[in-house]
Protein backbone atom coordinates (compact mmCIF):
# COMPACT_ATOMS: atom_id res chain seq x y z
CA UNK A 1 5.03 5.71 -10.59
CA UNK A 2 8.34 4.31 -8.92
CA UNK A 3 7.21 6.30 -5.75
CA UNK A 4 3.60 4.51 -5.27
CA UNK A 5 5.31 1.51 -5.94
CA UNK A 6 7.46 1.65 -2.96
CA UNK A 7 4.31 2.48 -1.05
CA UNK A 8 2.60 -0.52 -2.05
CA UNK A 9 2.50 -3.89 0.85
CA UNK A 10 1.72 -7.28 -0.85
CA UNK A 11 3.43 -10.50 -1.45
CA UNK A 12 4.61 -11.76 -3.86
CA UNK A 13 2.06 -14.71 -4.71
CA UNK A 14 -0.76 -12.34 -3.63
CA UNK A 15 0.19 -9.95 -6.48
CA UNK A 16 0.64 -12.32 -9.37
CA UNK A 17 -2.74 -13.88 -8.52
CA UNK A 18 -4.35 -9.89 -8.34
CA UNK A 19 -2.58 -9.00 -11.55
CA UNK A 20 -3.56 -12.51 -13.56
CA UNK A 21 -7.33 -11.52 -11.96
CA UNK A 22 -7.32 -8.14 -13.16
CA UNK A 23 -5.77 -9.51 -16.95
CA UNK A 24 -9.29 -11.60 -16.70
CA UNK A 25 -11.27 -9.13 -15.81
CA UNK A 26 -10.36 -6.10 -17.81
CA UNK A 27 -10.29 -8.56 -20.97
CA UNK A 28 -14.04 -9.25 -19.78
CA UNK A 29 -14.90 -5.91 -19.65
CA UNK A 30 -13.03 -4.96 -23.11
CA UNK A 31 -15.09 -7.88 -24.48
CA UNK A 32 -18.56 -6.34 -23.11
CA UNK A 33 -17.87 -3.15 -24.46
CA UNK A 34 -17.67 -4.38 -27.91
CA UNK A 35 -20.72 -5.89 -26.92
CA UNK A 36 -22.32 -2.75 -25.95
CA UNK A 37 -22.66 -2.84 -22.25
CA UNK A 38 -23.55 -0.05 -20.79
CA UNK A 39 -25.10 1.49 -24.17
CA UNK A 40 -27.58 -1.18 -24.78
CA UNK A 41 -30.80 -1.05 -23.19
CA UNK A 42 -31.81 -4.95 -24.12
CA UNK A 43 -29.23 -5.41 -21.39
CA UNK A 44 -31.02 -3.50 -18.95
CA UNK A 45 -33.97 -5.95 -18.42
CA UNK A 46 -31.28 -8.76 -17.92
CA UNK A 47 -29.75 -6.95 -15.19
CA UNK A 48 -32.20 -6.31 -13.22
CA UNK A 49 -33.44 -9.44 -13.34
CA UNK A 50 -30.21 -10.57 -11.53
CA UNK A 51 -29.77 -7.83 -9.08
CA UNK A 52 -33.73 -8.71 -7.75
CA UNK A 53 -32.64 -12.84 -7.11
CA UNK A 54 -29.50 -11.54 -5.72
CA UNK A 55 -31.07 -8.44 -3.45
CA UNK A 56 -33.15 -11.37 -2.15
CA UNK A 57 -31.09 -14.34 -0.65
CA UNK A 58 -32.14 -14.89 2.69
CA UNK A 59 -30.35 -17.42 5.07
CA UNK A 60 -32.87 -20.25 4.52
CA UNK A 61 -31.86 -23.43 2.31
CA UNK A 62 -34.62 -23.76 -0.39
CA UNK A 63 -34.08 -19.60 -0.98
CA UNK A 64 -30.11 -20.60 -1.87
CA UNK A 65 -31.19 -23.40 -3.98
CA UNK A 66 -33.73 -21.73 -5.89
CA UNK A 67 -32.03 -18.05 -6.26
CA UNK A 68 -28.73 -20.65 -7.24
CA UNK A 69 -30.22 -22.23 -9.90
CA UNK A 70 -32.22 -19.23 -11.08
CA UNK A 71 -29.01 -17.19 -11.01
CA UNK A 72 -27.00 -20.76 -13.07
CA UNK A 73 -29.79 -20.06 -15.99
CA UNK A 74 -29.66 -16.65 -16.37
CA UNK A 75 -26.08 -16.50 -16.53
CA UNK A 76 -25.79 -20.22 -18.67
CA UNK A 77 -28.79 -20.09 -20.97
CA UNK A 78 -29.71 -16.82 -21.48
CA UNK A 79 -29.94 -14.62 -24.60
CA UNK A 80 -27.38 -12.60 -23.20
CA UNK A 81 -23.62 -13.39 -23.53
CA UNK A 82 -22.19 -15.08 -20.77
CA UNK A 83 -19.35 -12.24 -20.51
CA UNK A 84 -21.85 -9.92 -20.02
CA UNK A 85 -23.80 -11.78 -17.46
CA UNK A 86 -21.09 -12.81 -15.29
CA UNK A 87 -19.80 -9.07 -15.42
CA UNK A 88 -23.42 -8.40 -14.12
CA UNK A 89 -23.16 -10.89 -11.02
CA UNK A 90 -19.83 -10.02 -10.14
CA UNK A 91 -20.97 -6.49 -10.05
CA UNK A 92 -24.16 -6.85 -8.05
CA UNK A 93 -22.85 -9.35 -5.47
CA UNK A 94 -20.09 -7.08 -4.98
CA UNK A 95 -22.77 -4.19 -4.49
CA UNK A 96 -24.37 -5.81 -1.49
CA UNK A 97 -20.83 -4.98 0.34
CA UNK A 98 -21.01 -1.17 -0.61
CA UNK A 99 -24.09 -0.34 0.47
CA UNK A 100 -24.76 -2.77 3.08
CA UNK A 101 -28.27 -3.18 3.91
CA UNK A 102 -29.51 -4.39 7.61
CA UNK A 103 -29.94 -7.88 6.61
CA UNK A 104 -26.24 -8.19 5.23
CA UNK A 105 -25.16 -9.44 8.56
CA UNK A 106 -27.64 -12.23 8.29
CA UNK A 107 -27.48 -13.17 4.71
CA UNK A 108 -23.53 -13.47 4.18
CA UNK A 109 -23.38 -16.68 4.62
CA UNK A 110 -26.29 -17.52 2.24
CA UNK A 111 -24.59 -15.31 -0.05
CA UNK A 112 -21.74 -17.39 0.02
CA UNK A 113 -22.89 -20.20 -0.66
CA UNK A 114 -25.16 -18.96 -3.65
CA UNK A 115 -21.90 -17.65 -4.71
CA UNK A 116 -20.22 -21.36 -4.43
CA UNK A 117 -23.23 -22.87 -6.31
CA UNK A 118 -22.70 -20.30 -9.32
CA UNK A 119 -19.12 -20.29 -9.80
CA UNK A 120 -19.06 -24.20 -9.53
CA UNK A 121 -21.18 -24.27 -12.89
CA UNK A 122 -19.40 -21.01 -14.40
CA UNK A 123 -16.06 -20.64 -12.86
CA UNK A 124 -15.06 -17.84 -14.91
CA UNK A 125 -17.34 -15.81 -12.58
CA UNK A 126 -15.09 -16.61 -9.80
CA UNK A 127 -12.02 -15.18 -11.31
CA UNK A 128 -14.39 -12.14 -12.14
CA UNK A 129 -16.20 -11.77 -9.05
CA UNK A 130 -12.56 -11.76 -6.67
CA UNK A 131 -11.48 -9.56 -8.98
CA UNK A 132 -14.19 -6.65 -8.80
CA UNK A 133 -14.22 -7.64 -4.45
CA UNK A 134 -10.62 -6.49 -5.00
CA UNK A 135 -11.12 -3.29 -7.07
CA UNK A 136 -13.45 -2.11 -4.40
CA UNK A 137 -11.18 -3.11 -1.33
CA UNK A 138 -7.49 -3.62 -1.68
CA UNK A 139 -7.52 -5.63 1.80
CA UNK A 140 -9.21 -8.97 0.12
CA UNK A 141 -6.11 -9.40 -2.11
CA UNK A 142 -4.49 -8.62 0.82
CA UNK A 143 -3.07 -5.35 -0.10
CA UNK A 144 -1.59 -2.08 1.85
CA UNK A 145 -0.89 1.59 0.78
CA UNK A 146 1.22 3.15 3.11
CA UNK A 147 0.85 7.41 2.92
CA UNK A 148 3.86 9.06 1.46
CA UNK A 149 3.95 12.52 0.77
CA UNK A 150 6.48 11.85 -1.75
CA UNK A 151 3.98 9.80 -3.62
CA UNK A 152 0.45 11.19 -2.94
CA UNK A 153 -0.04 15.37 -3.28
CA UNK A 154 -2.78 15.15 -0.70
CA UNK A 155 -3.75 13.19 1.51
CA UNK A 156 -7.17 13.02 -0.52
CA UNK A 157 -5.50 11.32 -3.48
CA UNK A 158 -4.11 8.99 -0.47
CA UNK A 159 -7.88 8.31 0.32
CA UNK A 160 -8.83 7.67 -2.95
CA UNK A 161 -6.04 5.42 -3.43
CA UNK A 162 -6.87 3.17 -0.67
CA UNK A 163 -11.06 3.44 -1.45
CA UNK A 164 -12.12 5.94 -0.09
CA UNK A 165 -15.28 6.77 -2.30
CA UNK A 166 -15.93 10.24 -3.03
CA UNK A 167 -19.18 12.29 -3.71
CA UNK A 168 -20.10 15.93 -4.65
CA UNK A 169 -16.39 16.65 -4.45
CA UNK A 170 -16.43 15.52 -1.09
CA UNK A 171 -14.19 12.28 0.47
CA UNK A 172 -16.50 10.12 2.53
CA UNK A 173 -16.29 9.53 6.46
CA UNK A 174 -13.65 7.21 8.14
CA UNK A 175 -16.58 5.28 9.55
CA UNK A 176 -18.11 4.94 6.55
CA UNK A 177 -15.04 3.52 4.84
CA UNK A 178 -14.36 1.39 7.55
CA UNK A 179 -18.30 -0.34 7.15
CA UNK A 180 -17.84 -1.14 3.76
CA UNK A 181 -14.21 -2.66 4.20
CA UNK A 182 -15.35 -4.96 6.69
CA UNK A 183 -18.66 -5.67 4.74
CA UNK A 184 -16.08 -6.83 1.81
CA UNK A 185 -14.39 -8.58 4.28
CA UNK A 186 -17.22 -10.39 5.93
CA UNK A 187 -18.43 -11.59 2.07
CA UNK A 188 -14.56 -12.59 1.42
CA UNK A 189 -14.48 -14.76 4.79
CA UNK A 190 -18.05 -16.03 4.55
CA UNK A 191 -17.06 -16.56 1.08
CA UNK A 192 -13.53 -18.96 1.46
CA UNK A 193 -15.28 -20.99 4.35
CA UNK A 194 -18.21 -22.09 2.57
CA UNK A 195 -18.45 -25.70 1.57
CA UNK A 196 -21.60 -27.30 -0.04
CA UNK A 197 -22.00 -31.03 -1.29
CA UNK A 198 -21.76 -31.52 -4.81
CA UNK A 199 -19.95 -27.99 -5.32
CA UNK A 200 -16.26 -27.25 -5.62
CA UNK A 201 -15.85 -24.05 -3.91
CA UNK A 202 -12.59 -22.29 -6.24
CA UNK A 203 -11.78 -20.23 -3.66
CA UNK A 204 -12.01 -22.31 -0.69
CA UNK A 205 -10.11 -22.37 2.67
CA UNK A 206 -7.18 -22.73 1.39
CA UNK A 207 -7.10 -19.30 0.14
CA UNK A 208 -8.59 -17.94 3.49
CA UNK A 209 -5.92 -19.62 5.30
CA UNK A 210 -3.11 -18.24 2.68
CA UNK A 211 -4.86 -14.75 2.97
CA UNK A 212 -4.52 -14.39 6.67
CA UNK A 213 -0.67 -15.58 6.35
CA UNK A 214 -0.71 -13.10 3.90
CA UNK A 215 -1.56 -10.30 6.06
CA UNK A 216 0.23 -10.90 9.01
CA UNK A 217 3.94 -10.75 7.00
CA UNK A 218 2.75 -7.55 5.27
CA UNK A 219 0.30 -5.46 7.24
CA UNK A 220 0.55 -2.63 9.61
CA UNK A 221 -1.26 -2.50 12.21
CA UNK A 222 -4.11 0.34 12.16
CA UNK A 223 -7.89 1.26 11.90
CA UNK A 224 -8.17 -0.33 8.70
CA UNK A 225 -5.92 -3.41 9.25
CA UNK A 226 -7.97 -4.16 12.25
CA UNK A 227 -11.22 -3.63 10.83
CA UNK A 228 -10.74 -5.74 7.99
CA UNK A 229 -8.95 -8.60 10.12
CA UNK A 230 -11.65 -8.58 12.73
CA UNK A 231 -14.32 -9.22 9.91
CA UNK A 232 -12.60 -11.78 8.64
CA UNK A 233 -11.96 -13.70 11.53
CA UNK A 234 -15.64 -13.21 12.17
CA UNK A 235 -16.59 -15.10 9.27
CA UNK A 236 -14.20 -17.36 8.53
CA UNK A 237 -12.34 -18.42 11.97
CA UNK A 238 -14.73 -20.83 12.98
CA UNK A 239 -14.04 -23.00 9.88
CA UNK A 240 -9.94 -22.28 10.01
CA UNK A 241 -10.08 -23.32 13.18
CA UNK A 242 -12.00 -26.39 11.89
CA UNK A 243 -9.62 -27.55 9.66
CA UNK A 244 -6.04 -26.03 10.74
CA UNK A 245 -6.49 -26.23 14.73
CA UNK A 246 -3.47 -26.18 16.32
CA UNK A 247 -1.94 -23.85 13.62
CA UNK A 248 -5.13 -21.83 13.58
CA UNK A 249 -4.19 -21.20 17.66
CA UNK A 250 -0.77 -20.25 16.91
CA UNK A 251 -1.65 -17.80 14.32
CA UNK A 252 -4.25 -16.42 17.02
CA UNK A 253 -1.41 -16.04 19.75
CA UNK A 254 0.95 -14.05 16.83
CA UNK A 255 -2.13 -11.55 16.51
CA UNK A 256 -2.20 -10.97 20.06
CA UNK A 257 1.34 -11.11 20.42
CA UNK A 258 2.25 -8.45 18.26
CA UNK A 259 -0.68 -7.00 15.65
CA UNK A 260 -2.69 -6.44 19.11
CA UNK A 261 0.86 -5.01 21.07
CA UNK A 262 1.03 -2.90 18.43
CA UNK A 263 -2.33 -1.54 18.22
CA UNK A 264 -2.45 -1.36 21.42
CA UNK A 265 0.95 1.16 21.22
CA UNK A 266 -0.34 3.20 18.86
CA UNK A 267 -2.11 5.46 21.61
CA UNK A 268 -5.27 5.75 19.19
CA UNK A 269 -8.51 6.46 21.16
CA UNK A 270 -10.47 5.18 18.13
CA UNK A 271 -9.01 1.70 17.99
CA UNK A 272 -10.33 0.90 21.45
CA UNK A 273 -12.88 -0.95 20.14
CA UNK A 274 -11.44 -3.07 17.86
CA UNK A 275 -8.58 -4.08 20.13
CA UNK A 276 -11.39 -5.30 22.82
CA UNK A 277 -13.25 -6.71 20.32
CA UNK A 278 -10.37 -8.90 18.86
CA UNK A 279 -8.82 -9.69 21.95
CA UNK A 280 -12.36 -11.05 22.89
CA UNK A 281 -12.91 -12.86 20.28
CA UNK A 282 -9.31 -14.88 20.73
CA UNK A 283 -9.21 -15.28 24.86
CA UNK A 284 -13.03 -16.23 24.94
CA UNK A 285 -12.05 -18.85 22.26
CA UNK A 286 -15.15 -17.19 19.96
CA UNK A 287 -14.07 -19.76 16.88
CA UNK A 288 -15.15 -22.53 18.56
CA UNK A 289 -18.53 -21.68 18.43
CA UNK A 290 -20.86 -21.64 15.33
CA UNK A 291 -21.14 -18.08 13.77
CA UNK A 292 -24.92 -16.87 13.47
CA UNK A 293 -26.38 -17.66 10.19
CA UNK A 294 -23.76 -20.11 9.47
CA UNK A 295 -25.89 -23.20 9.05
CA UNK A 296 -29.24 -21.96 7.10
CA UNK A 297 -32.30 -22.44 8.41
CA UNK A 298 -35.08 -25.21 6.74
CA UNK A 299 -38.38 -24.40 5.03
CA UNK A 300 -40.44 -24.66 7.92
CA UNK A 301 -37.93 -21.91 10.14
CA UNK A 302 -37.72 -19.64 7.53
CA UNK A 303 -41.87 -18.92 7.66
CA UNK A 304 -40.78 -18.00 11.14
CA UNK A 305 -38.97 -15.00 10.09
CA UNK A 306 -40.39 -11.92 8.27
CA UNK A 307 -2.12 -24.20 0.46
CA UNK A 308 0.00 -23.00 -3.15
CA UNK A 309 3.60 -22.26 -1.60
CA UNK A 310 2.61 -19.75 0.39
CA UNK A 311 -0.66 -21.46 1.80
CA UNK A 312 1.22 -22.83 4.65
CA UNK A 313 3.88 -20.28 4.52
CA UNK A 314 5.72 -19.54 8.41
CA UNK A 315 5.22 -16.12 9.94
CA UNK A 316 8.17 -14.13 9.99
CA UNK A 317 8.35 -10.96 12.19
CA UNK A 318 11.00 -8.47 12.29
CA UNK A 319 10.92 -5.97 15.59
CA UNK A 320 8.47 -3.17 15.35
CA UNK A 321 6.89 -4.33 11.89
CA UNK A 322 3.94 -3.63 12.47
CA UNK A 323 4.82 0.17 12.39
């Protein structure tokens, strides 16, 4: 156990909050199994009755206000007990991010602010929901695994440690890895940015902007680390940029300073993409501009379509830590 400890990268703050999340969330789910879920069939019914309003969110505002407020009743004054509910949203937001679908892209913004609307009326499903988005992908609390041989037999118990998800014996794809992480990501950074009127979002910008600090004093810089950064930024730069500015550009010229150096020396054919990609996104000053589907459309568009201490924490770099 000692030996995956020492693999483990993660601050300090960042692991108390994962840990007091987790405490949450596997008393929840102690809780529901007294209850019966997953044996009881009355349940069932109740489910899928929130996977269908939450399978259809579309960017438009009266869809977030109405699949909101259907979502706030069935989870609030239902037959069902609220543990059991809120287990179910967590689960089923979360699920868009696995198996992405082609309107993710389009929707994860209205997603996030559904999300906002919920959790401002039951903000235990906040604590839940973060903590199943960091079950799935270890880069949302932020979190890194670093291989040891010492400390994983294989390098498929290394996979599996890290997410990969495995089927008929069989470890998944790099690429397809690599989609879900940054589809977790992109609901994470949609999800800190969003701000609606009359909601208090309880995990706001402040947590995006302590999450990217986060990552830059513990993260490598790889495949992975890239991805997930790159979707994040995506999401959420335009609104860090909004409210940190000048600190938001400094933060941009440490990435390309030394994350991108050092992706850049790692030689790696495959990260070609990503390293263009970022590097676009901070010389052609991308975050000033307003991401797509970040302001919803109205009624009449939609018929058109089918910080705590470390918040503000400084950046410290020692040479070659990004290896």
């Amino acid at each position: 156990m000692s030996l995956y400890r020492n693999t483990i990268r993660v601050t300090e703050n960042a692991q108390k909050l994962e840990e007091k999340r987790l405490a949450i969330y596997n008393e929840i789910a102690a809780q529901n199994e007294v209850l019966g879920l997953g044996s009881n069939k009355a349940y069932r019914k109740f489910e899928m009755e929130i996977a269908r309003r939450i399978r259809t969110i579309t960017g438009s505002k009266e869809n977030v206000r109405v699949k909101a407020d259907e979502l706030i009743k069935l989870i609030s004054g239902s037959t069902c007990p609220q543990s059991i509910s809120i287990a179910m949203f967590a689960q089923k937001v979360v699920s868009l991010c696995v198996k992405p679908t082609g309107s993710f892209n389009s929707a994860v913004y209205a997603y996030g602010r559904v999300i906002v609307h919920v959790t401002s009326k039951v903000p235990l499903a906040m604590e839940i929901l973060i903590a199943e988005l960091n079950k799935v992908c270890i880069y949302t609390v932020p979190k890194y695994i670093i291989y040891s041989e010492a400390a994983f037999q294989t390098k498929e118990a290394y996979y599996k440690a890290i997410g990969y998800a495995e089927e008929d014996g069989k470890i998944e794809s790099t690429d397809s890895y690599v989609d879900r992480l940054s589809a977790c990501m992109k609901l994470y950074g949609a999800l800190v940015q969003t701000e609606v009127d009359g909601c208090q979002n309880l995990h706001g910008i402040r947590e995006g902007w302590a999450w990217i600090a986060r990552f830059l004093n513990v993260f490598p810089a790889n495949l992975y680390t890239a991805a997930a950064l790159q979707a994040f930024l995506e999401m959420a730069g335009f609104a860090l940029h909004k409210r940190y500015k000048t600190q938001f550009r400094k933060l941009l010229d440490i990435i390309t300073r030394d994350f991108l150096t050092a992706l850049k020396d790692r030689g790696d054919a495959k990260l070609v993409k990503v390293i263009v990609s970022l590097r676009s996104y901070i010389e052609s000053n991308q975050f000033l501009n307003e991401p797509e589907g970040w302001l919803l459309r109205s009624s009449l568009e939609s018929h058109n379509f089918a910080p705590d201490s470390d918040h503000d924490q400084q950046y410290h770099y020692q040479q070659n830590r990004f290896y």
